[in-house]
C-alpha atoms as a PDB file:
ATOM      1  CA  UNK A   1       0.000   0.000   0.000  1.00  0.00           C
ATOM      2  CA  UNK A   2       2.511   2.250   1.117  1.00  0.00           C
ATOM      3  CA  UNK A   3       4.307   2.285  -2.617  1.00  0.00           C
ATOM      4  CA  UNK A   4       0.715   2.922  -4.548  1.00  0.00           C
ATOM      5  CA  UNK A   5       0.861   5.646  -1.992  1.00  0.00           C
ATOM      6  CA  UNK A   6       3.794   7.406  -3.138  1.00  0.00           C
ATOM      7  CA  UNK A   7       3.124   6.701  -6.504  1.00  0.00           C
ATOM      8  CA  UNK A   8      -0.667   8.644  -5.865  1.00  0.00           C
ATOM      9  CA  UNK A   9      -2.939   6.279  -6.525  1.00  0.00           C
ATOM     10  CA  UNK A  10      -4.362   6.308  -3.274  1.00  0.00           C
ATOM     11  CA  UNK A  11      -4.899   9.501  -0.890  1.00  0.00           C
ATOM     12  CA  UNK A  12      -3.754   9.909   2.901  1.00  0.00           C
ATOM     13  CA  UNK A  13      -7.135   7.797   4.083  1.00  0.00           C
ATOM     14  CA  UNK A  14      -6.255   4.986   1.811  1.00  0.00           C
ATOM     15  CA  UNK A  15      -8.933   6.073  -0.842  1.00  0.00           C
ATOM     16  CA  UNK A  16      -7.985   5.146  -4.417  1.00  0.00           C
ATOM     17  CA  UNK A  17      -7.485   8.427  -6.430  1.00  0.00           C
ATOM     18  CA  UNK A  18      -7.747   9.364 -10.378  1.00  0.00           C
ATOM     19  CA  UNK A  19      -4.662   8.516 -10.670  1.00  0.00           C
ATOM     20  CA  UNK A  20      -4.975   5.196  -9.251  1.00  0.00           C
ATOM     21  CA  UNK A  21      -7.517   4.897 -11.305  1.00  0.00           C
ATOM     22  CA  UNK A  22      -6.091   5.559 -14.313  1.00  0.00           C
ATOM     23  CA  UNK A  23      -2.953   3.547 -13.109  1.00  0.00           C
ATOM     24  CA  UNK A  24      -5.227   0.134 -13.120  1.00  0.00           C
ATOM     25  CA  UNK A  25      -6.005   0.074 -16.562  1.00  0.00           C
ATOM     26  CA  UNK A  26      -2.773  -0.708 -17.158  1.00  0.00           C
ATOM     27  CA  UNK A  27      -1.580  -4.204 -17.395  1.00  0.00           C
ATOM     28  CA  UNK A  28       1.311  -3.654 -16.060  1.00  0.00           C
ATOM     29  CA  UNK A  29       3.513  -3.460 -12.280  1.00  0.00           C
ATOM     30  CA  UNK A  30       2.178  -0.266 -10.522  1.00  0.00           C
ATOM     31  CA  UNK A  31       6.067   1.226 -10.858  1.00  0.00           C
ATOM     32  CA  UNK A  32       5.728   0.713 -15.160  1.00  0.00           C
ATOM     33  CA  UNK A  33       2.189   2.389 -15.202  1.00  0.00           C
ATOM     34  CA  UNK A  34       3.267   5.007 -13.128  1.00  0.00           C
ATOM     35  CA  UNK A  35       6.160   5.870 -15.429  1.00  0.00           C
ATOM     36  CA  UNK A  36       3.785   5.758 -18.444  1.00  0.00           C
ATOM     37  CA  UNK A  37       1.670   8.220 -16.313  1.00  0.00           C
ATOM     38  CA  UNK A  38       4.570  10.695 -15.536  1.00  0.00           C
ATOM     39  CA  UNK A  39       5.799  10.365 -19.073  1.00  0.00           C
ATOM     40  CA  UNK A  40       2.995  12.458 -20.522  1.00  0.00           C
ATOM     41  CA  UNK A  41       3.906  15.290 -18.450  1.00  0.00           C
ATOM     42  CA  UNK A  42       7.378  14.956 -18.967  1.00  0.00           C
ATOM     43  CA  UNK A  43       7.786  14.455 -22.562  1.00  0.00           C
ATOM     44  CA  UNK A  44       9.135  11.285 -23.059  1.00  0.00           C
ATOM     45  CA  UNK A  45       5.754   9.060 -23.513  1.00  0.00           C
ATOM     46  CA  UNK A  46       7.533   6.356 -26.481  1.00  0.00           C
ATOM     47  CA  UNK A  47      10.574   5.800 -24.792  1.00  0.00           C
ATOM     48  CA  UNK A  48       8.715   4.566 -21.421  1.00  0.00           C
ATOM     49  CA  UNK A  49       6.289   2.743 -24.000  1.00  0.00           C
ATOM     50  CA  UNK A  50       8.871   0.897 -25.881  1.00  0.00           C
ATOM     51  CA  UNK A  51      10.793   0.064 -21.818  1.00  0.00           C
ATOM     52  CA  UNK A  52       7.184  -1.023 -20.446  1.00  0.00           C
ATOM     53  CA  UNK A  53       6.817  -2.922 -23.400  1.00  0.00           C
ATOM     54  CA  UNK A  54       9.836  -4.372 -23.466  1.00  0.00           C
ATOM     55  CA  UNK A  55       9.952  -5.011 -19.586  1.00  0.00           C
ATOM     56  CA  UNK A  56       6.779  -6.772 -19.761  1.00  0.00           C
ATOM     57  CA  UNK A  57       8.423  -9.688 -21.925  1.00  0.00           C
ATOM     58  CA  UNK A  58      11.267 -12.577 -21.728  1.00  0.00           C
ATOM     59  CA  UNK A  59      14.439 -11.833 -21.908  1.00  0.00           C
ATOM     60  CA  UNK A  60      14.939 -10.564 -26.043  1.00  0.00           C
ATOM     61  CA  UNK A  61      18.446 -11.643 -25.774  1.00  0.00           C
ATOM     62  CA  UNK A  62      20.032 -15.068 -27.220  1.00  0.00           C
ATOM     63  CA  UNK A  63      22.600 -16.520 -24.807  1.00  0.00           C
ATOM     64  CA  UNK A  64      23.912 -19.536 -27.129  1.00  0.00           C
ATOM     65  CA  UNK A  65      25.628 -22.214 -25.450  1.00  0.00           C
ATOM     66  CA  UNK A  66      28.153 -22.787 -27.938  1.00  0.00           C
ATOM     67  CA  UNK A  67      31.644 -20.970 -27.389  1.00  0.00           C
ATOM     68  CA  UNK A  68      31.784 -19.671 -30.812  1.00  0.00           C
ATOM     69  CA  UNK A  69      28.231 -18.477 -30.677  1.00  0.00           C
ATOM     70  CA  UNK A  70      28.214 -17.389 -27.309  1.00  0.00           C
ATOM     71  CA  UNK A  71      31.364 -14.670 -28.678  1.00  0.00           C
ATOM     72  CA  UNK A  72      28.915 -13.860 -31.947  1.00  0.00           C
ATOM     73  CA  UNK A  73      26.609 -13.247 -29.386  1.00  0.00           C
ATOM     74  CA  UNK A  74      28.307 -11.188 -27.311  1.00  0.00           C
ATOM     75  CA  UNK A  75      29.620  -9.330 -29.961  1.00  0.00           C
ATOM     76  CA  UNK A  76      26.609  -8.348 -31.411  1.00  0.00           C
ATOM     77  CA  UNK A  77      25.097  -7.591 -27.934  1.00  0.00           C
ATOM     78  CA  UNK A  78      27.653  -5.268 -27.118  1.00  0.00           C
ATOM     79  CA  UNK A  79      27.381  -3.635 -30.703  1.00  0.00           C
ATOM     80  CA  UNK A  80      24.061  -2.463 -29.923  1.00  0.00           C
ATOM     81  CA  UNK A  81      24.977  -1.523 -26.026  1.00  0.00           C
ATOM     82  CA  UNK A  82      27.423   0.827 -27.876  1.00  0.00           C
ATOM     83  CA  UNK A  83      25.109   2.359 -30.557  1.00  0.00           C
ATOM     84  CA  UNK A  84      22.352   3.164 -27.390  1.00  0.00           C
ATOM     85  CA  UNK A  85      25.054   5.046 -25.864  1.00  0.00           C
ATOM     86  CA  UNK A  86      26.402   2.287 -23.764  1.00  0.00           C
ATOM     87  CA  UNK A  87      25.631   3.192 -20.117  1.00  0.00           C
ATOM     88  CA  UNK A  88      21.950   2.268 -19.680  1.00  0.00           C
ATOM     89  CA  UNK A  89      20.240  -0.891 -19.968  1.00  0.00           C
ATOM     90  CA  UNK A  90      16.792   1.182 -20.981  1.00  0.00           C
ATOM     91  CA  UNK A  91      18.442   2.868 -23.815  1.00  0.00           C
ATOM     92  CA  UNK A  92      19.538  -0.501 -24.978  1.00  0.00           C
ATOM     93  CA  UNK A  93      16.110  -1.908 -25.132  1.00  0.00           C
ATOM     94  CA  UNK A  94      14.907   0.992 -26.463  1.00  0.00           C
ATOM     95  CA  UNK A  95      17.580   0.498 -29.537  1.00  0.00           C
ATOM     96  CA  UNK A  96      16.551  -3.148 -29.811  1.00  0.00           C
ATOM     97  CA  UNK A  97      13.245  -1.884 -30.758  1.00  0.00           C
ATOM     98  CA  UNK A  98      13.869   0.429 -32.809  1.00  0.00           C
ATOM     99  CA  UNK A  99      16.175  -1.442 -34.497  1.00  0.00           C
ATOM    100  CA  UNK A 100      14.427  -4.296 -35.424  1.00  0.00           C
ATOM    101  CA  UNK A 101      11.265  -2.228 -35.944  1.00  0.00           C
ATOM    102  CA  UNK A 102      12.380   0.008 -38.412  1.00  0.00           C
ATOM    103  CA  UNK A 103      14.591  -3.187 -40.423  1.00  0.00           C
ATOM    104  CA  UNK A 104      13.212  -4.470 -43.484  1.00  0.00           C
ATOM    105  CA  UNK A 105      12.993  -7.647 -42.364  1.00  0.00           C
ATOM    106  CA  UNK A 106      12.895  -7.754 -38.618  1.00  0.00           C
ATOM    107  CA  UNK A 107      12.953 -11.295 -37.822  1.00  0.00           C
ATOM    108  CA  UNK A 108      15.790 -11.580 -39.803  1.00  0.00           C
ATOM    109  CA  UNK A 109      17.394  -8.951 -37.862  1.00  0.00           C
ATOM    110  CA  UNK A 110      16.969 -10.356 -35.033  1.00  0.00           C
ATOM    111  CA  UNK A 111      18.324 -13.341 -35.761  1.00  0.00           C
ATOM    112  CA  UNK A 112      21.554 -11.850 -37.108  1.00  0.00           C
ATOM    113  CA  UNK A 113      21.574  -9.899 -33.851  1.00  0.00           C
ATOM    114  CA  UNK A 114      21.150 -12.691 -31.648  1.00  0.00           C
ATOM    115  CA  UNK A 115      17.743 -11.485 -30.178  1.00  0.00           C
ATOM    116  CA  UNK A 116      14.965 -13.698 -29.616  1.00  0.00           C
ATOM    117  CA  UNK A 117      12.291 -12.446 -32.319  1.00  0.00           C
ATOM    118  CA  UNK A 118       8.986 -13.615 -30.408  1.00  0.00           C
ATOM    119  CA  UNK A 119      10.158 -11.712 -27.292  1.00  0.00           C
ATOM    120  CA  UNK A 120      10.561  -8.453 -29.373  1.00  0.00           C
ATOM    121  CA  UNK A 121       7.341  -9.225 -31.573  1.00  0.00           C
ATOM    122  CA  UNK A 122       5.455  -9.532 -28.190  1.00  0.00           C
ATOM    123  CA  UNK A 123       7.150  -6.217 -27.550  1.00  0.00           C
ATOM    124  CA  UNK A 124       6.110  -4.751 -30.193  1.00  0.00           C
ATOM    125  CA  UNK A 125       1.975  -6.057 -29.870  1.00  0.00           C
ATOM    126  CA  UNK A 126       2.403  -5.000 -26.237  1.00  0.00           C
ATOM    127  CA  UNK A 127       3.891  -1.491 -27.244  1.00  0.00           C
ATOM    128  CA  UNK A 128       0.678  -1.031 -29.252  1.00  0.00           C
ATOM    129  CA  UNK A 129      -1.780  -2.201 -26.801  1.00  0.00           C
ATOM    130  CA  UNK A 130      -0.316   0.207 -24.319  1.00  0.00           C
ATOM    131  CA  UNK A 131       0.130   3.296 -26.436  1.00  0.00           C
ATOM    132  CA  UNK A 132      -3.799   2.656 -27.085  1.00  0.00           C
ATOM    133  CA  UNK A 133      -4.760   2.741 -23.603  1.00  0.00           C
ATOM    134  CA  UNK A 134      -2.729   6.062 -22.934  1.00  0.00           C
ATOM    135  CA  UNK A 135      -4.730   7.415 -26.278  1.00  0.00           C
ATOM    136  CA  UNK A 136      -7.952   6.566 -24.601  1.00  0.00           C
ATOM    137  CA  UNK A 137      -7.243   8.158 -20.996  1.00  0.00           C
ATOM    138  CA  UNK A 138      -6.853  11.456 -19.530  1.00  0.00           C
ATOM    139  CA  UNK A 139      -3.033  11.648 -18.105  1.00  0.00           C
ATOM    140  CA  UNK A 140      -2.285  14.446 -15.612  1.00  0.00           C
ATOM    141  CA  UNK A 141      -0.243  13.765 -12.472  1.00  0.00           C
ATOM    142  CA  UNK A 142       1.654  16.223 -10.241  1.00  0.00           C
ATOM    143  CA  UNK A 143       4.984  15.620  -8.170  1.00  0.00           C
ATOM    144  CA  UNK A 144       4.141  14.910  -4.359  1.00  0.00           C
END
């Protein structure tokens, strides 16, 4: 209770609140659709969309067992670390996303990239789901 609290969706008497409200349509951990939430005001809605989205699935990354492919894998892993700026496992997602999104062919991508393609096509069907329910509420949350 205490952390739906803090993240207003309930009042000091323990009543839910708009916010709360709003906060259970999501599908999502309390923490996620609080960031979605917050994310309106502060002008950064699609990245927390494409980090809920991506949050709320397996693991998109391909550990192979074999040594060879377990390097490729690496390799390919830390490629796209590097291109998301390399110091923040949400930026990395966020590339993953956008990377295979906006391929040609992402499945292939993926594959090349050792990334599990059903984990980021999830993603991506979860992404749109939850940029729908944002479209269809009314967002507006202060700081405490």
């Amino acid at each position: 209770l205490k952390q739906r609290f803090v993240f207003g969706a309930l009042d000091e008497h323990g009543v839910i609140t708009q916010r709360g409200r709003d906060m259970a349509l999501f599908p999502l951990r309390p923490s996620l659709a609080c960031v979605l939430l917050a994310s309106v005001d502060l002008d950064c809605l699609d990245a927390a969309l494409i980090v809920a989205a991506m949050l709320s699935v397996e693991n998109v990354f391909a550990r192979p067992s074999g040594k060879d492919s377990a390097k490729s894998a690496a390799e390919a892993h830390q490629e796209i670390r590097d291109a998301a700026g390399g110091s923040s496992d949400f930026a990395t997602l966020i590339a993953v996303f956008r990377l295979a999104q906006s391929s040609p062919s992402p499945h292939r991508w993926c594959k090349e990239h050792f990334i599990h393609w059903r984990g980021v096509k999830m993603a991506f069907d979860v992404h749109r789901q939850l940029a729908g329910l944002v479209s269809r509420i009314s967002v507006s949350f202060y700081f405490l």
